[in-house]
PDB file of N, CA and C in Angstrom:
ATOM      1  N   UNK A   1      73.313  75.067 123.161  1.00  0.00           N
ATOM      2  CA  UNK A   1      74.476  74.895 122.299  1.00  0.00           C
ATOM      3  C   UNK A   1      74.259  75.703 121.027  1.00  0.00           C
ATOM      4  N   UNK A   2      75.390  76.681 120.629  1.00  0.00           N
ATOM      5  CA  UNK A   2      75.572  77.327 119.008  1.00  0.00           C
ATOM      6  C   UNK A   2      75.614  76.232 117.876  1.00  0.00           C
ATOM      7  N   UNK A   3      74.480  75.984 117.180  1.00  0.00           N
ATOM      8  CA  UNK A   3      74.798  75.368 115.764  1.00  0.00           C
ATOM      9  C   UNK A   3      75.756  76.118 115.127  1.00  0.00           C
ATOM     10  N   UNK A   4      74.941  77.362 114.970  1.00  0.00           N
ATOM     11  CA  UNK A   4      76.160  78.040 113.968  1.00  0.00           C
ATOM     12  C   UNK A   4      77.597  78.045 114.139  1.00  0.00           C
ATOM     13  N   UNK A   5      77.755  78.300 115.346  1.00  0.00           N
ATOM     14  CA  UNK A   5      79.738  78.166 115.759  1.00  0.00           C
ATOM     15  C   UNK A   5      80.040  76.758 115.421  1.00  0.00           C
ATOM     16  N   UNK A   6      79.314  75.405 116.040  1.00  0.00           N
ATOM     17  CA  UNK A   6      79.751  74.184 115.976  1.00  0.00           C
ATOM     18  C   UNK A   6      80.013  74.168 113.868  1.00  0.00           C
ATOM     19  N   UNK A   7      78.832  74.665 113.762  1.00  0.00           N
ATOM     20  CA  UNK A   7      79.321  74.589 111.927  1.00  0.00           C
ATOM     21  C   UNK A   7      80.957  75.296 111.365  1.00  0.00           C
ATOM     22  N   UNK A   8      80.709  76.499 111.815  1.00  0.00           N
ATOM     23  CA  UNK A   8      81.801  77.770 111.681  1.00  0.00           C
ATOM     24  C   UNK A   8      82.985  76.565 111.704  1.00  0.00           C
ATOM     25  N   UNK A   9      82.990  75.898 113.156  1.00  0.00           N
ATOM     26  CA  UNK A   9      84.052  75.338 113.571  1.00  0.00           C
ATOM     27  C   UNK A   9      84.388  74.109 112.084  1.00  0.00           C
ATOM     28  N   UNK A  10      83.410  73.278 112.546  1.00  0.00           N
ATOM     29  CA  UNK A  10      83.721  72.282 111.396  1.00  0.00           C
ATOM     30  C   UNK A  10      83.943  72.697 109.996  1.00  0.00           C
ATOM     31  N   UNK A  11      83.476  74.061 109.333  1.00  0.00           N
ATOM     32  CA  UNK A  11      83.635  74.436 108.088  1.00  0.00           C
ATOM     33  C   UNK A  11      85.141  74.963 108.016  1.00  0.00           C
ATOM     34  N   UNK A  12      85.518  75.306 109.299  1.00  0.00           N
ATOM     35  CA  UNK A  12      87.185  76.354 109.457  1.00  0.00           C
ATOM     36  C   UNK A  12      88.141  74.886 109.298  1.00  0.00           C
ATOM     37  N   UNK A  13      87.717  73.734 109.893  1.00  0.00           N
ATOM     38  CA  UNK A  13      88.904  73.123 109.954  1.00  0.00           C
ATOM     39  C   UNK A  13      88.601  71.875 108.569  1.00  0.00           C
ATOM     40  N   UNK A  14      87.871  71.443 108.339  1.00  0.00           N
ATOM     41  CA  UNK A  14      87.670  71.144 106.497  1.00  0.00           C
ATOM     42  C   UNK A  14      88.212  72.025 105.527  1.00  0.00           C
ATOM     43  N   UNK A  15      87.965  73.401 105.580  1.00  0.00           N
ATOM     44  CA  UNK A  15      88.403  73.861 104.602  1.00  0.00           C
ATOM     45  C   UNK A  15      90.527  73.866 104.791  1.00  0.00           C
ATOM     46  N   UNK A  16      90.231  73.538 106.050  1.00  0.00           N
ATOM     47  CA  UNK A  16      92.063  73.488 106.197  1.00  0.00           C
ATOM     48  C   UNK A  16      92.701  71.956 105.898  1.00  0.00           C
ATOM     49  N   UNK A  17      92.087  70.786 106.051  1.00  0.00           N
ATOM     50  CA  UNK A  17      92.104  69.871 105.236  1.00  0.00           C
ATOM     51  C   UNK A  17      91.910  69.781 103.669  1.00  0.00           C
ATOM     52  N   UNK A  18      91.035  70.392 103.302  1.00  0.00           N
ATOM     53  CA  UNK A  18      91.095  70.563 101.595  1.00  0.00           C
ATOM     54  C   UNK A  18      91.985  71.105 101.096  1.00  0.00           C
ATOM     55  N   UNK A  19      92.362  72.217 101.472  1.00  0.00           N
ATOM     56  CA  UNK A  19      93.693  73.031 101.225  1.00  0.00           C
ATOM     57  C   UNK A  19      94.786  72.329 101.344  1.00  0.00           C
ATOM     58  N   UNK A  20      95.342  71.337 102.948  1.00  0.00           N
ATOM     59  CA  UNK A  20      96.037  70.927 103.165  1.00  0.00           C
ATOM     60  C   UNK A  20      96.299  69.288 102.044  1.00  0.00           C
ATOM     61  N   UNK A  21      95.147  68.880 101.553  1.00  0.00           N
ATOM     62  CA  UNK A  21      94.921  67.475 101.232  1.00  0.00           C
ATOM     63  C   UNK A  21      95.511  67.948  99.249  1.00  0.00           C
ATOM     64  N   UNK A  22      94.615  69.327  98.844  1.00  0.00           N
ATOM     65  CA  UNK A  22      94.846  69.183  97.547  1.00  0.00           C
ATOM     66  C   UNK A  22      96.351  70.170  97.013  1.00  0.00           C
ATOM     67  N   UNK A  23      97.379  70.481  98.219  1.00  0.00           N
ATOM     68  CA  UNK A  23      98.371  70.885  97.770  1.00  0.00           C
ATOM     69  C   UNK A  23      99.426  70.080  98.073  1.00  0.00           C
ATOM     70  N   UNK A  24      99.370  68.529  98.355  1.00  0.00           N
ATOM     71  CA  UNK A  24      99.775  67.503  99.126  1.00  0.00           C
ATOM     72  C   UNK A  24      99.900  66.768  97.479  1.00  0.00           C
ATOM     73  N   UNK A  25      98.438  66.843  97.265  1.00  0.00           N
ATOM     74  CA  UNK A  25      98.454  65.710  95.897  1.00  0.00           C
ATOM     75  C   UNK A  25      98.723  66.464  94.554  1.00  0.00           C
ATOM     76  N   UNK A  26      98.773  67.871  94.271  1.00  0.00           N
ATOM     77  CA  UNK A  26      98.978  68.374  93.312  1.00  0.00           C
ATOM     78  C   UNK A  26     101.165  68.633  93.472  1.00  0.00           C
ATOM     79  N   UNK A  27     101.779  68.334  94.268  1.00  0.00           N
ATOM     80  CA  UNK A  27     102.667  68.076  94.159  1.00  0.00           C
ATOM     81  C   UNK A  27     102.965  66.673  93.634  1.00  0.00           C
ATOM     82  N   UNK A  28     102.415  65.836  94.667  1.00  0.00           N
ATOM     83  CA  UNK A  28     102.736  64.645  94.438  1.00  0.00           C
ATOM     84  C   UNK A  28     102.406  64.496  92.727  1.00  0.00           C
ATOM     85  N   UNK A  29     101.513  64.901  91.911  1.00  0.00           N
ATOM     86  CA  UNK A  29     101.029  64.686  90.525  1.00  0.00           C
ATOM     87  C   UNK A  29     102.231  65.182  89.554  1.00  0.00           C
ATOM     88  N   UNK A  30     102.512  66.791  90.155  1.00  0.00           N
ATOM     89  CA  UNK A  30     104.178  67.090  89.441  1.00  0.00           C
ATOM     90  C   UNK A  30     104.965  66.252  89.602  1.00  0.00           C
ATOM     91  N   UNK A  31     105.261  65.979  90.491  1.00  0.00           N
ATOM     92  CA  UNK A  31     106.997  65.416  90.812  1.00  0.00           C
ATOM     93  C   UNK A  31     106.171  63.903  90.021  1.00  0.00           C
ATOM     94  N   UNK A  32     105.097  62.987  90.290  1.00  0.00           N
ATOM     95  CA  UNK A  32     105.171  61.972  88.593  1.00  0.00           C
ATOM     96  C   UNK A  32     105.072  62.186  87.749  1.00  0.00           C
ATOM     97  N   UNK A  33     104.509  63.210  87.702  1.00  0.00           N
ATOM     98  CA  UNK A  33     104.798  63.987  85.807  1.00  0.00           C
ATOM     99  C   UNK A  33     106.184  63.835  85.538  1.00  0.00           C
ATOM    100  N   UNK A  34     106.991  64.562  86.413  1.00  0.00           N
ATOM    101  CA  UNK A  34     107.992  64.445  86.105  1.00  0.00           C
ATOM    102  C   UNK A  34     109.134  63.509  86.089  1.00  0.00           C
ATOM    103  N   UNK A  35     108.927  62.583  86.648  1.00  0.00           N
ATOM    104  CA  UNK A  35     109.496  61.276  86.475  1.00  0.00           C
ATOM    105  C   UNK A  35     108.746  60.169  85.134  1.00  0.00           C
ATOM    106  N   UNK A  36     107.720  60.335  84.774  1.00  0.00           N
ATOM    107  CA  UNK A  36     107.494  60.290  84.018  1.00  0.00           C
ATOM    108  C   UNK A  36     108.204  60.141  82.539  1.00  0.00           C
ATOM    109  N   UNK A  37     108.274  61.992  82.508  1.00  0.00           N
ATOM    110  CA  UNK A  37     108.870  62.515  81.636  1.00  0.00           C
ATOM    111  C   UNK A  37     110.606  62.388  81.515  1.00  0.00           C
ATOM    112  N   UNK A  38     110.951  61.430  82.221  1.00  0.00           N
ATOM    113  CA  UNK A  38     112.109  60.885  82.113  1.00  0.00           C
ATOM    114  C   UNK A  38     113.629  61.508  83.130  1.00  0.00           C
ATOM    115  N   UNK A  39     112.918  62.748  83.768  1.00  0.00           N
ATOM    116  CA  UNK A  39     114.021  63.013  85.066  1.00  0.00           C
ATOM    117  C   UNK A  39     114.299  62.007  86.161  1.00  0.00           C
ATOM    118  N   UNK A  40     115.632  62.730  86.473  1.00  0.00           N
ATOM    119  CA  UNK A  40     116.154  61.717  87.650  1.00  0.00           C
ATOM    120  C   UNK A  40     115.325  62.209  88.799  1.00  0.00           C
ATOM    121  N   UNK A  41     115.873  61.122  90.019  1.00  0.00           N
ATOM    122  CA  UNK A  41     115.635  61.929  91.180  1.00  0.00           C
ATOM    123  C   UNK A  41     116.188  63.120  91.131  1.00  0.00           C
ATOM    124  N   UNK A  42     117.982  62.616  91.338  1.00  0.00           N
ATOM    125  CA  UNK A  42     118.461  64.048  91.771  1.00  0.00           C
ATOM    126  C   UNK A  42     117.779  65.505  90.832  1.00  0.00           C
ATOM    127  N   UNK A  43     117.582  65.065  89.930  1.00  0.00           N
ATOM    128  CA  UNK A  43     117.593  66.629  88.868  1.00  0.00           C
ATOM    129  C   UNK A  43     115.895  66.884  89.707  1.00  0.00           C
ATOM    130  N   UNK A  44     115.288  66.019  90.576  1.00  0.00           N
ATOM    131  CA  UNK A  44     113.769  66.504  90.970  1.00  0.00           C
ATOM    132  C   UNK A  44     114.290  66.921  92.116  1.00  0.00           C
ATOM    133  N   UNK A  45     114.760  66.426  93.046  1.00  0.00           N
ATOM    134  CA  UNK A  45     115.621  67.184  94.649  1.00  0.00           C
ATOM    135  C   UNK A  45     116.157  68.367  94.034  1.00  0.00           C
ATOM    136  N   UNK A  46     117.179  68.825  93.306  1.00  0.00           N
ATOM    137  CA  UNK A  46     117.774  69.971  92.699  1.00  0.00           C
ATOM    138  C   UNK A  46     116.453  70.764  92.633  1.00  0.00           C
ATOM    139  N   UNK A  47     115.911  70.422  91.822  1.00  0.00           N
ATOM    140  CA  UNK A  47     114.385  71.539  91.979  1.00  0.00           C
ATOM    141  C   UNK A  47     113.658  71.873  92.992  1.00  0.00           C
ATOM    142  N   UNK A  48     113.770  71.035  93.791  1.00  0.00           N
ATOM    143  CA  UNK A  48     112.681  71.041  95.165  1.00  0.00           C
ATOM    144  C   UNK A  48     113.396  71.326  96.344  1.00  0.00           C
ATOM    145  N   UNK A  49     115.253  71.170  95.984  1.00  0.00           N
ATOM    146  CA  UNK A  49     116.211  71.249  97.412  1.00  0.00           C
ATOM    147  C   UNK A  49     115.943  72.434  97.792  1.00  0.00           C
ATOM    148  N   UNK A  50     115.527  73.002  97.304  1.00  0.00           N
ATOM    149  CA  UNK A  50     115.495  74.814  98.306  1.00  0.00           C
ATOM    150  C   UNK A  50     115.173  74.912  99.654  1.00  0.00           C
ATOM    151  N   UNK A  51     116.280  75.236 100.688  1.00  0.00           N
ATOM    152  CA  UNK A  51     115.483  75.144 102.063  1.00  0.00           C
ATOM    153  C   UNK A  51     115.047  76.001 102.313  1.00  0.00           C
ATOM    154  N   UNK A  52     114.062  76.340 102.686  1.00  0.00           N
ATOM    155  CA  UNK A  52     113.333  77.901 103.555  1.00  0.00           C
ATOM    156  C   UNK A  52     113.896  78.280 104.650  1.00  0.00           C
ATOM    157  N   UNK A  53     114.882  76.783 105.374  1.00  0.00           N
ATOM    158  CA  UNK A  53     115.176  77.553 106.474  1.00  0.00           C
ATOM    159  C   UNK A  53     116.728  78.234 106.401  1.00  0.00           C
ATOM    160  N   UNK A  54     117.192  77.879 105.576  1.00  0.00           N
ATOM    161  CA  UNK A  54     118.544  79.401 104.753  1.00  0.00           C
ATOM    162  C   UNK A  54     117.908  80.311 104.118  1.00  0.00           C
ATOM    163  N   UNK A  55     117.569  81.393 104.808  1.00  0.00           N
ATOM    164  CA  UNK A  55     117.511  82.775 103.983  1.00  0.00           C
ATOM    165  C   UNK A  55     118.316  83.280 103.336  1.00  0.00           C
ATOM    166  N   UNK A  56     117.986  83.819 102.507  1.00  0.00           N
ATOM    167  CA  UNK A  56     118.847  84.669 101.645  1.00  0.00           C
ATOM    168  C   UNK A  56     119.721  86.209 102.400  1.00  0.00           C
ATOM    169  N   UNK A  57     120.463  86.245 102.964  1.00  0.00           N
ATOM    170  CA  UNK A  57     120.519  87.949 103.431  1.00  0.00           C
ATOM    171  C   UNK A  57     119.697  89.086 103.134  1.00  0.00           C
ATOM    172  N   UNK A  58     119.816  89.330 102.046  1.00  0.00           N
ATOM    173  CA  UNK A  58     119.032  90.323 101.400  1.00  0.00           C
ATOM    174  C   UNK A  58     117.672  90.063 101.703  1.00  0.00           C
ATOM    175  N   UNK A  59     117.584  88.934 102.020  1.00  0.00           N
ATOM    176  CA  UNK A  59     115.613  88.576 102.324  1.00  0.00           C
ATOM    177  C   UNK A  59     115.701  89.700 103.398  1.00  0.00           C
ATOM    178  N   UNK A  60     116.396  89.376 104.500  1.00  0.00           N
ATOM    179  CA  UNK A  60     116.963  89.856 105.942  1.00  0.00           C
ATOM    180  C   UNK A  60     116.279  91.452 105.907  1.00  0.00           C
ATOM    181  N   UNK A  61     117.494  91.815 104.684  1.00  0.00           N
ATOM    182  CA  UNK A  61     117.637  93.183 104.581  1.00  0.00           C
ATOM    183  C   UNK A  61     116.058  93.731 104.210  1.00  0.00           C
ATOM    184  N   UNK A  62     115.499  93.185 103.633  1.00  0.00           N
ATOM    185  CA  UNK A  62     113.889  93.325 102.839  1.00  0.00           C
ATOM    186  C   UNK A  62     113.057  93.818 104.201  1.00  0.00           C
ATOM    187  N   UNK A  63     112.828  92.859 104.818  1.00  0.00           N
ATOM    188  CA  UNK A  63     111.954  92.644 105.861  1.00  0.00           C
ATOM    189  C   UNK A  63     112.447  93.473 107.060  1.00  0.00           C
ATOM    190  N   UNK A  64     113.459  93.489 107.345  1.00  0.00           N
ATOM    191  CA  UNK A  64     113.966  94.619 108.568  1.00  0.00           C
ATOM    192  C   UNK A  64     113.568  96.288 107.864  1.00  0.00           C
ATOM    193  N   UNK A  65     114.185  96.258 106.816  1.00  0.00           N
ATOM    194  CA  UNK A  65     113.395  97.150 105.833  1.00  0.00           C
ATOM    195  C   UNK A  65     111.821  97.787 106.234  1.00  0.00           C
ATOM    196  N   UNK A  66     110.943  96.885 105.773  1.00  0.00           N
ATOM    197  CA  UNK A  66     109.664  97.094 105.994  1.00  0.00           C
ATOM    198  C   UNK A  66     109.307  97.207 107.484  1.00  0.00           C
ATOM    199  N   UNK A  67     109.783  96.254 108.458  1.00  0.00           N
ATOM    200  CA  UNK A  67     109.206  96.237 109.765  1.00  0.00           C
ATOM    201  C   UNK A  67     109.728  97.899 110.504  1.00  0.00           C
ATOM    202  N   UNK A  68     111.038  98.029 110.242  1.00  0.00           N
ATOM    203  CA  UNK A  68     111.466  99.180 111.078  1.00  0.00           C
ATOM    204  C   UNK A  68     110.429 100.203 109.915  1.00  0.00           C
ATOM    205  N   UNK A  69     110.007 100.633 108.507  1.00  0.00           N
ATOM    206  CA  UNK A  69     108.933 101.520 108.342  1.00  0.00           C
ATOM    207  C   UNK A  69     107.717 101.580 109.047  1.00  0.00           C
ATOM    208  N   UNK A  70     107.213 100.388 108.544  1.00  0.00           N
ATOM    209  CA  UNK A  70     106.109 100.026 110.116  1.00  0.00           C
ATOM    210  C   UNK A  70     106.097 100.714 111.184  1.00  0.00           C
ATOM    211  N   UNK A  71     107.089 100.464 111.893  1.00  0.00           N
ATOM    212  CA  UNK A  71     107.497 101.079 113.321  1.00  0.00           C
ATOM    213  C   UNK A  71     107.074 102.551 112.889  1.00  0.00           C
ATOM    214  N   UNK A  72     107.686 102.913 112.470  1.00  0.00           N
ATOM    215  CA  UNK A  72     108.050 104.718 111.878  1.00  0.00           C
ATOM    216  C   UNK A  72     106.390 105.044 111.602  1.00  0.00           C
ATOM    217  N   UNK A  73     105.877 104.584 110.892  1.00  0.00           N
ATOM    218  CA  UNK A  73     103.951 104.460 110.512  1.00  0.00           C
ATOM    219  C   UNK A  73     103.269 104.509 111.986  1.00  0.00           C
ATOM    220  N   UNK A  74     103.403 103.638 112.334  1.00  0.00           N
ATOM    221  CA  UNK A  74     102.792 103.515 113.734  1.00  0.00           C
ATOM    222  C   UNK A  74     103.047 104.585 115.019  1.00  0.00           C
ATOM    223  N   UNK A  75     103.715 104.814 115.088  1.00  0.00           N
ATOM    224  CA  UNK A  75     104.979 106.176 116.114  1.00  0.00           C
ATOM    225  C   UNK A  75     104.500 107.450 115.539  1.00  0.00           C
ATOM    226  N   UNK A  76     104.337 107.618 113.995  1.00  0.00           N
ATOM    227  CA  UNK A  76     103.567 108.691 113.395  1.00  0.00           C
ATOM    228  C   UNK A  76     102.471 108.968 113.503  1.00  0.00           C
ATOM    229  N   UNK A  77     101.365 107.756 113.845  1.00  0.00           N
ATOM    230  CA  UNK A  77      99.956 107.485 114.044  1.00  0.00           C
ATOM    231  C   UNK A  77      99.916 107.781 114.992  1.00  0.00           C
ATOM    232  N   UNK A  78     100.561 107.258 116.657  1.00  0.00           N
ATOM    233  CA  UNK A  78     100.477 107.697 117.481  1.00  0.00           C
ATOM    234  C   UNK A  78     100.296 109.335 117.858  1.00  0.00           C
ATOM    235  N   UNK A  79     101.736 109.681 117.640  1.00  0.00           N
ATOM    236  CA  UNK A  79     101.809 110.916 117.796  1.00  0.00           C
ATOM    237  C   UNK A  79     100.522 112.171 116.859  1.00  0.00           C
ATOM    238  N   UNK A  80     100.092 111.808 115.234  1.00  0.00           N
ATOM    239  CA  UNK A  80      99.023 112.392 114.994  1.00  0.00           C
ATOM    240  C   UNK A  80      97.441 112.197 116.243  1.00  0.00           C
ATOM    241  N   UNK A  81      97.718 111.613 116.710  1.00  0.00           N
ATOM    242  CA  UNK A  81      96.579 110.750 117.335  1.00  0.00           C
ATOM    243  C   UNK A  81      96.500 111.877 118.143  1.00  0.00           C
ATOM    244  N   UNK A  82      97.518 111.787 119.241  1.00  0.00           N
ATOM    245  CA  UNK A  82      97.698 112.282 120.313  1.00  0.00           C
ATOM    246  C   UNK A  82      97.673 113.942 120.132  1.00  0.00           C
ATOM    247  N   UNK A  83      98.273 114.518 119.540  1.00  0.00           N
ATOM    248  CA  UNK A  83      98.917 115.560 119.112  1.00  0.00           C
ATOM    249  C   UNK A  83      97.740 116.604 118.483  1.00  0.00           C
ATOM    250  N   UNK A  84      97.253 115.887 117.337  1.00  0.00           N
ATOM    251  CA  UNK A  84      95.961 116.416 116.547  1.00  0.00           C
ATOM    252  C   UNK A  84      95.059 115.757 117.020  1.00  0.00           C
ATOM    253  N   UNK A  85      94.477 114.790 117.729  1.00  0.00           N
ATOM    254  CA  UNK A  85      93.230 114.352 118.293  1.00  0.00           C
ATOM    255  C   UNK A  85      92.519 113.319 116.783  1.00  0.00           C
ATOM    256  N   UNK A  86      93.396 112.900 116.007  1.00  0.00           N
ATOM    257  CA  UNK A  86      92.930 112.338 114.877  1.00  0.00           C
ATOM    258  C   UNK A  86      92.434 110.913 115.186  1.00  0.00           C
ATOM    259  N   UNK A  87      91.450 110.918 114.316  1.00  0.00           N
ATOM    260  CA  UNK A  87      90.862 109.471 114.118  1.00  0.00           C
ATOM    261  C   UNK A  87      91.998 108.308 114.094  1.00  0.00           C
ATOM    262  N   UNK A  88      92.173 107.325 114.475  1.00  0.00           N
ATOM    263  CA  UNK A  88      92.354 105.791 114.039  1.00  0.00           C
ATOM    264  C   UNK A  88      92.570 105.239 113.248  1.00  0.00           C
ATOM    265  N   UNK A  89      91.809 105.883 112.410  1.00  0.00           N
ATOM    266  CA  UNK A  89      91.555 105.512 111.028  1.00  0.00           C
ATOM    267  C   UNK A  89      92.844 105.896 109.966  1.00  0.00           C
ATOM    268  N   UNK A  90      93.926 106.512 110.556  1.00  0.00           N
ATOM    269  CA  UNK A  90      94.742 106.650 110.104  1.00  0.00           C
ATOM    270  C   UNK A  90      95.988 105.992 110.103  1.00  0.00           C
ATOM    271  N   UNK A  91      95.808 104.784 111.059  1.00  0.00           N
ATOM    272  CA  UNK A  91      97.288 104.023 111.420  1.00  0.00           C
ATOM    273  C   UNK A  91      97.286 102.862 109.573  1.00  0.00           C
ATOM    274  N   UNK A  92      95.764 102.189 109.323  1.00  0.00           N
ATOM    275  CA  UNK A  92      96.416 101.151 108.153  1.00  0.00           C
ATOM    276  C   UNK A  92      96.981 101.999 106.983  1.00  0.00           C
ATOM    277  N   UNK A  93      96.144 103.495 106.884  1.00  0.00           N
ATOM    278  CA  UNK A  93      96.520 104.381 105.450  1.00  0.00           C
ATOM    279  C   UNK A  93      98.410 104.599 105.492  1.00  0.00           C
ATOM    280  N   UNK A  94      98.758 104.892 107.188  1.00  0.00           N
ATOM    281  CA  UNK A  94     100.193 104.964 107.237  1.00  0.00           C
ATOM    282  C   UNK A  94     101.352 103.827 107.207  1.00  0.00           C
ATOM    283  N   UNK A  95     100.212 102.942 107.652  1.00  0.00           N
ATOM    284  CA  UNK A  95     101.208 101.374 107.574  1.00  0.00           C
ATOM    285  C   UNK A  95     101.571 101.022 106.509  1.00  0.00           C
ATOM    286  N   UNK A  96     100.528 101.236 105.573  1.00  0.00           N
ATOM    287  CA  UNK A  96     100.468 100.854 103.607  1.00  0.00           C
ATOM    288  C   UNK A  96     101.712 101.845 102.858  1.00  0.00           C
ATOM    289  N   UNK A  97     101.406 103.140 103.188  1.00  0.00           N
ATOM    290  CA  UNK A  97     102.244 103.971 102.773  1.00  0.00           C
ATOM    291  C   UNK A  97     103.760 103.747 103.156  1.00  0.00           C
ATOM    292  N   UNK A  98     104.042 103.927 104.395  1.00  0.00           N
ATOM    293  CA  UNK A  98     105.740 103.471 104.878  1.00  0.00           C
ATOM    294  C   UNK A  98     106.092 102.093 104.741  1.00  0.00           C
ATOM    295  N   UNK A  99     105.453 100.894 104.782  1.00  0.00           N
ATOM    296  CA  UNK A  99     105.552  99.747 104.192  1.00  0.00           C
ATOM    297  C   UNK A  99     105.536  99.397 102.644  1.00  0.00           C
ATOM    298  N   UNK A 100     104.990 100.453 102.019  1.00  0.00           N
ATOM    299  CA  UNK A 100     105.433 100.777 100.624  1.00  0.00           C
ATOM    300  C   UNK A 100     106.503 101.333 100.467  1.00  0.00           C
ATOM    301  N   UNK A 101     107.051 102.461 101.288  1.00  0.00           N
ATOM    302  CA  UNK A 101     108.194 103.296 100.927  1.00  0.00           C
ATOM    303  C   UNK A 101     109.220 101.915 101.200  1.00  0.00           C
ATOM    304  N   UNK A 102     109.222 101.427 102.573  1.00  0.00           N
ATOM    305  CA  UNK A 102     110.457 100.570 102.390  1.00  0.00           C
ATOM    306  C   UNK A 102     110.589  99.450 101.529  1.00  0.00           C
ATOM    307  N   UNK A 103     110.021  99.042 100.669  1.00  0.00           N
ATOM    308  CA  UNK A 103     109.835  97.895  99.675  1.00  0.00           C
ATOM    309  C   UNK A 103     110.605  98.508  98.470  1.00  0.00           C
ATOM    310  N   UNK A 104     110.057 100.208  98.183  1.00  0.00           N
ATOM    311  CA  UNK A 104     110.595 100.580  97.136  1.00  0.00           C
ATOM    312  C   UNK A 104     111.977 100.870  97.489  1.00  0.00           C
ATOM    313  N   UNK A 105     112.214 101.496  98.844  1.00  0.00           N
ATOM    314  CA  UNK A 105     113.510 101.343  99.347  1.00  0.00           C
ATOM    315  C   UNK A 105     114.670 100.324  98.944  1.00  0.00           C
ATOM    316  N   UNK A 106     114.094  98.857  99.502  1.00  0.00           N
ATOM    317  CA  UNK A 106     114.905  97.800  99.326  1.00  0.00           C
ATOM    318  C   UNK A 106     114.993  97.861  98.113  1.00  0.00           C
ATOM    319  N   UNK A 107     113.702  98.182  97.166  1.00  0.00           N
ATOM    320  CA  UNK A 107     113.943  97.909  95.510  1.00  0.00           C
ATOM    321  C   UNK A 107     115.275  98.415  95.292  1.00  0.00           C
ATOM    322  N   UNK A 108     115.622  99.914  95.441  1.00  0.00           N
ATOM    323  CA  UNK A 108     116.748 100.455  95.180  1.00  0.00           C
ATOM    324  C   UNK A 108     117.609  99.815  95.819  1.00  0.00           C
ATOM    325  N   UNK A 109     118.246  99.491  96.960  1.00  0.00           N
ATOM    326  CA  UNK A 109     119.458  98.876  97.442  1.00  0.00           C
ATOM    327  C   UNK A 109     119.372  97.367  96.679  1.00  0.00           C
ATOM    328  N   UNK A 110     118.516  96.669  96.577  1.00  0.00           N
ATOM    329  CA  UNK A 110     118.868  95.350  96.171  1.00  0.00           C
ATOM    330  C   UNK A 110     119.485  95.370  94.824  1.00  0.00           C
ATOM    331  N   UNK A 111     118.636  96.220  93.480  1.00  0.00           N
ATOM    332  CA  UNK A 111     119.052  96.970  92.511  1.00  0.00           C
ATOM    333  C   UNK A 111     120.454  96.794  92.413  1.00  0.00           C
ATOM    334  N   UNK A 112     120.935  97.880  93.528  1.00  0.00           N
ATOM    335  CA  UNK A 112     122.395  98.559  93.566  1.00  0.00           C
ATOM    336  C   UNK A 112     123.547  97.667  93.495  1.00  0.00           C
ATOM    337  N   UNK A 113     123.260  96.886  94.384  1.00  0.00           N
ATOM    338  CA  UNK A 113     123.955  95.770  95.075  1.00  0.00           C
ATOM    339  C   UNK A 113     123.817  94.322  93.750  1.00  0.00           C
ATOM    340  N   UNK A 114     123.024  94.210  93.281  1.00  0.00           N
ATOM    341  CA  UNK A 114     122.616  93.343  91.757  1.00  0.00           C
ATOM    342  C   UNK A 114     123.609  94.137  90.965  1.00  0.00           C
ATOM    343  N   UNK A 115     124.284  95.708  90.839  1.00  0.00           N
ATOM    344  CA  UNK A 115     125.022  95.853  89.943  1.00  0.00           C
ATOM    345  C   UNK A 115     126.536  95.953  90.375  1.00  0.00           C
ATOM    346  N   UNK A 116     126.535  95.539  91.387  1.00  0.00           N
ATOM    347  CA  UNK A 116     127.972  95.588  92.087  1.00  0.00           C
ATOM    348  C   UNK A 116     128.404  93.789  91.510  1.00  0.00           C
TER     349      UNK A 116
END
């Protein structure tokens, strides 16, 4: 039997309980602070109602954004690969780069659309 993995194991899933345990109670400590401090419920739901599962459109637009650069990074990697016989080592330098371009991309359309 691996000690070391059986540890690995038990250290991987503790540290996901600690994480899970102290962002559990550091809410719970806000939201009595803040009742506390004399808010209602509702005005604490109003703060906290945000659902994650309504996106924003523009989130939409962000992320289709980046993934289709991606694509374009990767298809480029390939083809250098193939084409020039290049190292590997070139697909994360292109992923960073076209996943940057489309971020700054969206920067500008979201921008645009913020002044409409």
């Amino acid at each position: 039997m691996d000690v070391n993995g059986l540890i690995a194991i038990i250290f991987f899933f503790t540290s996901i309980m600690v994480i899970g345990g102290s962002a559990i109670i550091g809410r719970h400590r806000e939201r009595m602070g803040m009742i506390e401090k004399g808010m209602k419920a509702e005005d604490i739901k109003a703060m906290f109602g945000r659902s994650f599962r309504e996106p924003h459109p523009i989130t939409s637009l962000k992320w289709g954004i980046v993934f289709v650069a991606v694509g374009f990074a990767v298809l480029l990697g390939l083809f250098l690969h193939s084409a020039y016989n290049m190292e590997g080592g070139i697909f994360p330098g292109l992923i960073a780069v076209f996943g940057g371009a489309g971020l700054v991309l969206f920067y500008f359309i979201a921008n645009r659309k913020a002044q409409d």
